[in-house]
PDB file of N, CA and C in Angstrom:
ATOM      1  N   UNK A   1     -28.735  75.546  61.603  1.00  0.00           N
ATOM      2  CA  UNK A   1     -29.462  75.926  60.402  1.00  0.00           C
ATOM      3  C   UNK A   1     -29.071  77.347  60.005  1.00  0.00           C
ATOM      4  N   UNK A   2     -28.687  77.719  58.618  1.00  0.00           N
ATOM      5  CA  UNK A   2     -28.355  78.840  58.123  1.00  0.00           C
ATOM      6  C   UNK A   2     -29.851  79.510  58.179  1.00  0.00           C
ATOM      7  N   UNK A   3     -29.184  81.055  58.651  1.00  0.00           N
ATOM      8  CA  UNK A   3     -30.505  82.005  58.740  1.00  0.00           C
ATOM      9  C   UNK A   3     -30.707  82.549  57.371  1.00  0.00           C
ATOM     10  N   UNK A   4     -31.853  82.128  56.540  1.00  0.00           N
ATOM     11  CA  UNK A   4     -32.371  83.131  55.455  1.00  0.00           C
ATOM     12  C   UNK A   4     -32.438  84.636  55.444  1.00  0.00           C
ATOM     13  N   UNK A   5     -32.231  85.364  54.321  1.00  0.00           N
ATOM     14  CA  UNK A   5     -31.845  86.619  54.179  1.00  0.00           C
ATOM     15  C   UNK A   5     -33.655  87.261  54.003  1.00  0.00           C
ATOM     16  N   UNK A   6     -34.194  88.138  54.432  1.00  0.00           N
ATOM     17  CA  UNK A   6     -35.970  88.045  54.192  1.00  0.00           C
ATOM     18  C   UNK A   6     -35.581  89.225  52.882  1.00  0.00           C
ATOM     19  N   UNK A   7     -36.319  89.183  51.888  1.00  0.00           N
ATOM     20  CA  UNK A   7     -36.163  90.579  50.827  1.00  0.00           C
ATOM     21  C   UNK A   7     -37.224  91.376  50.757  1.00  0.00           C
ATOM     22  N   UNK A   8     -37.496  91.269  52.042  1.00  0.00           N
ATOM     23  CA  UNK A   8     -38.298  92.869  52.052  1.00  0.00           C
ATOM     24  C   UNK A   8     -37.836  93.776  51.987  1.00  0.00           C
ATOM     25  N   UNK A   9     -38.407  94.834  50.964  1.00  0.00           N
ATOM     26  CA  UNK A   9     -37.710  95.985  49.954  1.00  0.00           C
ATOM     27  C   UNK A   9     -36.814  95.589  49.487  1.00  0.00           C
ATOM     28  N   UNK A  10     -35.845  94.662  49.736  1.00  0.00           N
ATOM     29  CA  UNK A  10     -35.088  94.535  48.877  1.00  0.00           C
ATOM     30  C   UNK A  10     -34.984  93.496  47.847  1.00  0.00           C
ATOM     31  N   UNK A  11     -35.222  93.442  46.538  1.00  0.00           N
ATOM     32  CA  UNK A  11     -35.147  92.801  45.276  1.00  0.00           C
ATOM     33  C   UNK A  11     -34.731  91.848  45.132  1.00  0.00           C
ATOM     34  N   UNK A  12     -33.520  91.268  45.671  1.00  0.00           N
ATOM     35  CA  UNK A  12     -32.482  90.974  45.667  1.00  0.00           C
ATOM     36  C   UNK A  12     -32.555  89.822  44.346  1.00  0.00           C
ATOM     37  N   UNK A  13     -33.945  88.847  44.241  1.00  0.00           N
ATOM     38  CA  UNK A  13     -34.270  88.120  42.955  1.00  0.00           C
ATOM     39  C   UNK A  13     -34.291  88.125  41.726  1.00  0.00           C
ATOM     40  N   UNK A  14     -34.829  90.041  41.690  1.00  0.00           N
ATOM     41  CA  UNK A  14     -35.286  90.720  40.815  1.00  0.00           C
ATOM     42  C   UNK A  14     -33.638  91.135  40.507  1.00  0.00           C
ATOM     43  N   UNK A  15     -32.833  91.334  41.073  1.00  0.00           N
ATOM     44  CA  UNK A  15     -31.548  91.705  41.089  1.00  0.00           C
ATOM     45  C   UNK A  15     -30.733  90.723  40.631  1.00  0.00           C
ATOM     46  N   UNK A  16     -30.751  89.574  41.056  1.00  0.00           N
ATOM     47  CA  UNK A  16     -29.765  88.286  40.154  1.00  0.00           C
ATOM     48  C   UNK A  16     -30.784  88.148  39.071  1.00  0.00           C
ATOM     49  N   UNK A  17     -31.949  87.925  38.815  1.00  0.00           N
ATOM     50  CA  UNK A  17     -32.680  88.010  37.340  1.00  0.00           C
ATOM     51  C   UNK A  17     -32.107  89.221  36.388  1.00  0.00           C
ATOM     52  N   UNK A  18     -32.086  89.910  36.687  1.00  0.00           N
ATOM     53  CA  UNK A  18     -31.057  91.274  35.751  1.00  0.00           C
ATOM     54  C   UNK A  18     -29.833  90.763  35.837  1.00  0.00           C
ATOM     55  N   UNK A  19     -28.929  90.523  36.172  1.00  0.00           N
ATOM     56  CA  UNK A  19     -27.624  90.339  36.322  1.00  0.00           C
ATOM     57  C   UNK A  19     -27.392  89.290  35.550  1.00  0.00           C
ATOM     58  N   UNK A  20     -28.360  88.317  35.681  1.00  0.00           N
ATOM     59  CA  UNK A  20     -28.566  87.247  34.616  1.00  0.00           C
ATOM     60  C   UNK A  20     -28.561  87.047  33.443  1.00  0.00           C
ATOM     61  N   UNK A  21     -29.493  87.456  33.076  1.00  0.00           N
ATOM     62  CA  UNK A  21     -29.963  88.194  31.668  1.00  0.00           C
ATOM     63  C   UNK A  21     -29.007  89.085  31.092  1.00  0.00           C
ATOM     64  N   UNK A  22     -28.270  89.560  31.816  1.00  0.00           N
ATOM     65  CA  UNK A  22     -27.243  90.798  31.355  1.00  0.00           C
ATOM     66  C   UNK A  22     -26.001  89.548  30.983  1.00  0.00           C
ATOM     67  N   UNK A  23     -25.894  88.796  31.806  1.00  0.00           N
ATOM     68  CA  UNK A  23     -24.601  87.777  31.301  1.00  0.00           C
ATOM     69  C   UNK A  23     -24.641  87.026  30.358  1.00  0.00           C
ATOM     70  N   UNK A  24     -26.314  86.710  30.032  1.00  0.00           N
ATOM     71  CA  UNK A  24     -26.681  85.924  28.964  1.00  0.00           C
ATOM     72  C   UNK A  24     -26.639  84.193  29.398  1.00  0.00           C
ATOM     73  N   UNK A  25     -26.768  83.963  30.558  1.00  0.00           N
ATOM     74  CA  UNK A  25     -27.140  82.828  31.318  1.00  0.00           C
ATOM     75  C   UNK A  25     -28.196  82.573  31.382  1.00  0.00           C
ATOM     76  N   UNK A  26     -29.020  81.845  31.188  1.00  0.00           N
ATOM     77  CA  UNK A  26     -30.273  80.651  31.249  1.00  0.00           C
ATOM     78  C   UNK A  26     -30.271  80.264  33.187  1.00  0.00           C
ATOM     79  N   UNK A  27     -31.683  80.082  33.510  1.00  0.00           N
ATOM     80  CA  UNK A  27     -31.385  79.632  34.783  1.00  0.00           C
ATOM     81  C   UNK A  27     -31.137  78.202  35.150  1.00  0.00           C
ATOM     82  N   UNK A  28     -31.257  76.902  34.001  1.00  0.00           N
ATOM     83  CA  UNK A  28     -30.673  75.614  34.355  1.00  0.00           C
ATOM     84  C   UNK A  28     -29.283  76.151  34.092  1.00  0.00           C
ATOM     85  N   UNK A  29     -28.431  77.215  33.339  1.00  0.00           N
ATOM     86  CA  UNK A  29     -27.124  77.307  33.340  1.00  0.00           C
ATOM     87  C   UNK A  29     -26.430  77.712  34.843  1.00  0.00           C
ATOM     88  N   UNK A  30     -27.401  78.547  35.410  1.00  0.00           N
ATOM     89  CA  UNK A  30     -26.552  79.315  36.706  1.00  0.00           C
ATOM     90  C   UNK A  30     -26.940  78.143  37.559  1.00  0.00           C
ATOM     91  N   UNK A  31     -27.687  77.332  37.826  1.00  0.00           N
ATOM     92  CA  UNK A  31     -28.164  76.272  38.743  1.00  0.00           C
ATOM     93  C   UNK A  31     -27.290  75.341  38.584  1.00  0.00           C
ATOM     94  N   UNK A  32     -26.548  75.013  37.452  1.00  0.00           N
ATOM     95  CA  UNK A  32     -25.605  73.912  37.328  1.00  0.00           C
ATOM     96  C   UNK A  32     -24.473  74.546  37.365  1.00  0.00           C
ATOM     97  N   UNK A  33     -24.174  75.610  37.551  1.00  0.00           N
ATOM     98  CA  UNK A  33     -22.768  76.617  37.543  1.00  0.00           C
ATOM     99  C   UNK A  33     -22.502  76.900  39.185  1.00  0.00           C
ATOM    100  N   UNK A  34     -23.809  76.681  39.938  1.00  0.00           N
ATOM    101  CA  UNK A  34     -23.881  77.078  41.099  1.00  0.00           C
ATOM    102  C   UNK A  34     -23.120  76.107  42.009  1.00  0.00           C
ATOM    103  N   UNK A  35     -24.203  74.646  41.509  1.00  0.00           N
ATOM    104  CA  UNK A  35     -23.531  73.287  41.936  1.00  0.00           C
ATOM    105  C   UNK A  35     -22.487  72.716  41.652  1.00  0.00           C
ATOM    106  N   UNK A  36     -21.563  73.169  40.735  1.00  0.00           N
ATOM    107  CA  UNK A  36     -20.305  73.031  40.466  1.00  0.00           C
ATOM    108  C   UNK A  36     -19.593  73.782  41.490  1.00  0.00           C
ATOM    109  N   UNK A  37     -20.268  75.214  41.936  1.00  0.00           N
ATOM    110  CA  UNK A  37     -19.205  75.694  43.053  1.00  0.00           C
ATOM    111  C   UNK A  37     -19.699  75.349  44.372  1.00  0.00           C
ATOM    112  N   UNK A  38     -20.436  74.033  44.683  1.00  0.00           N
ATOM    113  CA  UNK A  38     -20.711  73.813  45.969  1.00  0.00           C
ATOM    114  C   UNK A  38     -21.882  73.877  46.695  1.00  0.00           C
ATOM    115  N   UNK A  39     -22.692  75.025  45.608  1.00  0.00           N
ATOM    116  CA  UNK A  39     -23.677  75.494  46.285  1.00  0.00           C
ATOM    117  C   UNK A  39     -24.783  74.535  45.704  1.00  0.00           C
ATOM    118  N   UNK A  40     -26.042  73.679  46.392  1.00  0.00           N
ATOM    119  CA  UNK A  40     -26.669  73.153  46.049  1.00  0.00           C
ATOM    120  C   UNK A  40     -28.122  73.630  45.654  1.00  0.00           C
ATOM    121  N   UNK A  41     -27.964  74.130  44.763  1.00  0.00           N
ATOM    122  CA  UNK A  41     -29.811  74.614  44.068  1.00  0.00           C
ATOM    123  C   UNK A  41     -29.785  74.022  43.038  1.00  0.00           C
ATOM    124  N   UNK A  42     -31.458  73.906  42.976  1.00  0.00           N
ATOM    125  CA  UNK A  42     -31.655  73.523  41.528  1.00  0.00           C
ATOM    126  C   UNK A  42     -32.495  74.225  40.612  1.00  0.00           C
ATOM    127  N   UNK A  43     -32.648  74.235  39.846  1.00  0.00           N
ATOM    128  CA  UNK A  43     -33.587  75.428  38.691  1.00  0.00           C
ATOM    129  C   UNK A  43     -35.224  76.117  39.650  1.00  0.00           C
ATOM    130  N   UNK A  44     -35.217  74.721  40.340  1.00  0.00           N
ATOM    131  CA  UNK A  44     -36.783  75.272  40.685  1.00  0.00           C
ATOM    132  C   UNK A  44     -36.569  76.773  42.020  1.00  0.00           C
ATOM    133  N   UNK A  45     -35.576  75.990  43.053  1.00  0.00           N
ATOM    134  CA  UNK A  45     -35.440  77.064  43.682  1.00  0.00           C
ATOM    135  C   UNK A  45     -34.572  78.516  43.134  1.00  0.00           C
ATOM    136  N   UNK A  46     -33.884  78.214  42.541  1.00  0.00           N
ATOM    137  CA  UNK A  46     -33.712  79.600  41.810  1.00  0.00           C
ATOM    138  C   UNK A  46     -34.820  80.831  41.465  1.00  0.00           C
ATOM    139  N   UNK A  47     -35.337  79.880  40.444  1.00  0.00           N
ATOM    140  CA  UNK A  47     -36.896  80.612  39.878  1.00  0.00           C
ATOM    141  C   UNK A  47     -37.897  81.353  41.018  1.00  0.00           C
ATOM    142  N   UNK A  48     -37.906  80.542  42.158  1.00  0.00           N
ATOM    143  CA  UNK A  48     -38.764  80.631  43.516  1.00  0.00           C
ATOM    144  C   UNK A  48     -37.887  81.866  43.704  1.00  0.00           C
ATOM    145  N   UNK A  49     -36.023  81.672  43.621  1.00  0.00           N
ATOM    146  CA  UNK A  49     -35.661  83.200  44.554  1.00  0.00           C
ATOM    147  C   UNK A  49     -35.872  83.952  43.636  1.00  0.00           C
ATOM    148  N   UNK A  50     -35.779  84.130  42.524  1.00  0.00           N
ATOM    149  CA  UNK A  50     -36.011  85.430  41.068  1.00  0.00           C
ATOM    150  C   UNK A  50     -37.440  85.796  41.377  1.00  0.00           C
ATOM    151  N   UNK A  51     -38.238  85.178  41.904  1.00  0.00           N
ATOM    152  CA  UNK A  51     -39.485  85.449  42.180  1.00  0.00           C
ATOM    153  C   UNK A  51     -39.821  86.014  43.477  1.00  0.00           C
ATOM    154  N   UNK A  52     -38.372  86.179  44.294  1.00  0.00           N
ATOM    155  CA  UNK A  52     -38.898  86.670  45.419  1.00  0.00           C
ATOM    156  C   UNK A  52     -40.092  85.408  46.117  1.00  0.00           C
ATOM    157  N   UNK A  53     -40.261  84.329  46.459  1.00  0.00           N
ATOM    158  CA  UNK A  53     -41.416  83.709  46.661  1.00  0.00           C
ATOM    159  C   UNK A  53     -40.500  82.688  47.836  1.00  0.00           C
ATOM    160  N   UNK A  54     -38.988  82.709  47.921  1.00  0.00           N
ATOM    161  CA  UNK A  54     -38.432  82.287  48.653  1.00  0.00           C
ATOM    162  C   UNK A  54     -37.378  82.361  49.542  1.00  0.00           C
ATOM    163  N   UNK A  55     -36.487  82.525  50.716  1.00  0.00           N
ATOM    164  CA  UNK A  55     -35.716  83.673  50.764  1.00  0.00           C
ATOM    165  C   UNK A  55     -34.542  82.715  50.308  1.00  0.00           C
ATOM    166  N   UNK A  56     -32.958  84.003  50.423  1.00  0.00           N
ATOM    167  CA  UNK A  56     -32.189  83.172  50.267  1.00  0.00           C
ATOM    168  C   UNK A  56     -31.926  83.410  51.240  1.00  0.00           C
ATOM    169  N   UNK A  57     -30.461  82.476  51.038  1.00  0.00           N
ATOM    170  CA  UNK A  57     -28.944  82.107  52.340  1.00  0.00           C
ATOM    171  C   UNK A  57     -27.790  82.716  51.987  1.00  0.00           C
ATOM    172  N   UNK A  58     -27.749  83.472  53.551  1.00  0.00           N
ATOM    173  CA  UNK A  58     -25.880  83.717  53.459  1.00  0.00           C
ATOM    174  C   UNK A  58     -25.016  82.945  51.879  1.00  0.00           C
ATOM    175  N   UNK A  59     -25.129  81.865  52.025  1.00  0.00           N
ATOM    176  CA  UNK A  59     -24.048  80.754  50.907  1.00  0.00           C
ATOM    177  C   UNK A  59     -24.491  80.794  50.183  1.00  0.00           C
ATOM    178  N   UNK A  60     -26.270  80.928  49.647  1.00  0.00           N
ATOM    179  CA  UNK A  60     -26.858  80.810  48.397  1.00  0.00           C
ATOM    180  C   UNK A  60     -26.302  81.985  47.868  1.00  0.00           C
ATOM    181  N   UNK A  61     -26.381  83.155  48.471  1.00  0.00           N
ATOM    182  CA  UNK A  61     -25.799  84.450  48.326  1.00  0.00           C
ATOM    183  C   UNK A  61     -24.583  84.992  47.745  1.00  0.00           C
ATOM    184  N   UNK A  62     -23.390  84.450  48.295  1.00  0.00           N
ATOM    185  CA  UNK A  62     -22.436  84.420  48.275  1.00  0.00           C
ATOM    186  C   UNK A  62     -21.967  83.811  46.651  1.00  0.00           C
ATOM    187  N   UNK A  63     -22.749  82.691  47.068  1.00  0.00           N
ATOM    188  CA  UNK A  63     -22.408  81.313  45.693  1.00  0.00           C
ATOM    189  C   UNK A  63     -22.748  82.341  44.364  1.00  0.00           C
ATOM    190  N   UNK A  64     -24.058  83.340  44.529  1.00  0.00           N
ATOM    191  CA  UNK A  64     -24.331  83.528  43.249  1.00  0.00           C
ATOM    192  C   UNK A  64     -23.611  84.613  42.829  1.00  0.00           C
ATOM    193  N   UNK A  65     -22.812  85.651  43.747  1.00  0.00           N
ATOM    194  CA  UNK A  65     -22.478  86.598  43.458  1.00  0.00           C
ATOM    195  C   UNK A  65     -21.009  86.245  42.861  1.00  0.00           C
ATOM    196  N   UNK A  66     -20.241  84.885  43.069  1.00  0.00           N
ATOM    197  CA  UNK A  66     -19.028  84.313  42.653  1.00  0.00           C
ATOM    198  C   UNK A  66     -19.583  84.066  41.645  1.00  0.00           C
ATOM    199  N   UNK A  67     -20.216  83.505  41.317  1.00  0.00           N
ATOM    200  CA  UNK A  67     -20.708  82.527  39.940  1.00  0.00           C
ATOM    201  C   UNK A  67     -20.910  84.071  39.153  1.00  0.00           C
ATOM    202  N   UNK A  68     -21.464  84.644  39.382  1.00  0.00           N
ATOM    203  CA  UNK A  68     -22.037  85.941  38.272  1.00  0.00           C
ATOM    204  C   UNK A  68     -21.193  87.039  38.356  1.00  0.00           C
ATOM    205  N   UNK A  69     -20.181  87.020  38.799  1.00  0.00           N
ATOM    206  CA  UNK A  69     -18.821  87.702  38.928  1.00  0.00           C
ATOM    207  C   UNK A  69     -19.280  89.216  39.405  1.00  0.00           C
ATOM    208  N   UNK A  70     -20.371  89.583  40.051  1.00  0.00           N
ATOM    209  CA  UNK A  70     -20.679  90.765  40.727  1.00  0.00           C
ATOM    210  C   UNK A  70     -20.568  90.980  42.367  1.00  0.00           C
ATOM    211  N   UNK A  71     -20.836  92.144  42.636  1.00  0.00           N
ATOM    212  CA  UNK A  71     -20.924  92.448  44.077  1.00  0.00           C
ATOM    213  C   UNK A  71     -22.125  92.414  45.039  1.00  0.00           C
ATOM    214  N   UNK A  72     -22.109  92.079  45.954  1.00  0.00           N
ATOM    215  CA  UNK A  72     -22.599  92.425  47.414  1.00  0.00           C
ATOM    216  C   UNK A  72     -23.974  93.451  47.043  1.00  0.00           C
ATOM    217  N   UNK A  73     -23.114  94.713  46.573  1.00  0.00           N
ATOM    218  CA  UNK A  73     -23.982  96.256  46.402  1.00  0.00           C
ATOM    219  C   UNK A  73     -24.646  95.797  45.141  1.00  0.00           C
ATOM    220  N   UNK A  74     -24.375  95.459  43.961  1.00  0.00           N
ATOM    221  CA  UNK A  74     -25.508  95.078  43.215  1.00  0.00           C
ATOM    222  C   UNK A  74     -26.353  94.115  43.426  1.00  0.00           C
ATOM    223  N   UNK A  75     -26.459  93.195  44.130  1.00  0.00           N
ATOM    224  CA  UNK A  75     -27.364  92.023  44.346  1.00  0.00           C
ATOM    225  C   UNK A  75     -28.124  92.801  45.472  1.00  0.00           C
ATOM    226  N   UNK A  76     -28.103  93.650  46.306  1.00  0.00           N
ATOM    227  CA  UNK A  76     -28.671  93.702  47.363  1.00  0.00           C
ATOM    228  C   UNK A  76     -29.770  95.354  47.401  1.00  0.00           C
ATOM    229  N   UNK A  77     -28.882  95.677  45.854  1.00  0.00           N
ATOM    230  CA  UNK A  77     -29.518  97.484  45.499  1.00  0.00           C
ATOM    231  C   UNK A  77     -31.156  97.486  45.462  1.00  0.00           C
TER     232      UNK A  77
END
């Protein structure tokens, strides 16, 4: 089982929700952009991680920072 990332102090939801919004992506867009690269979410858990209400994964991680063409240091600031 992949170990979840916990976001205490760190945003990291609040951080792909900006990054989001800044690209002008919808979250059924990044959820179906996600699953095209492998990574399996769907709108609801997204929303849950933008909300901080769920953690993510190493791969969920990874997946979104490919998909949203940013870094490591901004998702994690």
């Amino acid at each position: 089982m992949e170990q979840k990332i916990k976001q205490d102090g760190i945003h990291i939801g609040a951080n792909i929700r900006r990054i989001r919004l800044a690209c002008g992506i919808k979250q059924t867009q990044l959820a179906k952009m996600l699953q095209l690269n492998g990574c399996d979410m769907t709108r609801e858990a997204l929303v849950k991680l933008e909300r901080g209400t769920q953690h993510i994964t190493a791969t969920q991680l990874r997946a979104i920072r490919d998909v949203l063409g940013t870094t490591y240091d901004e998702l994690l600031k």
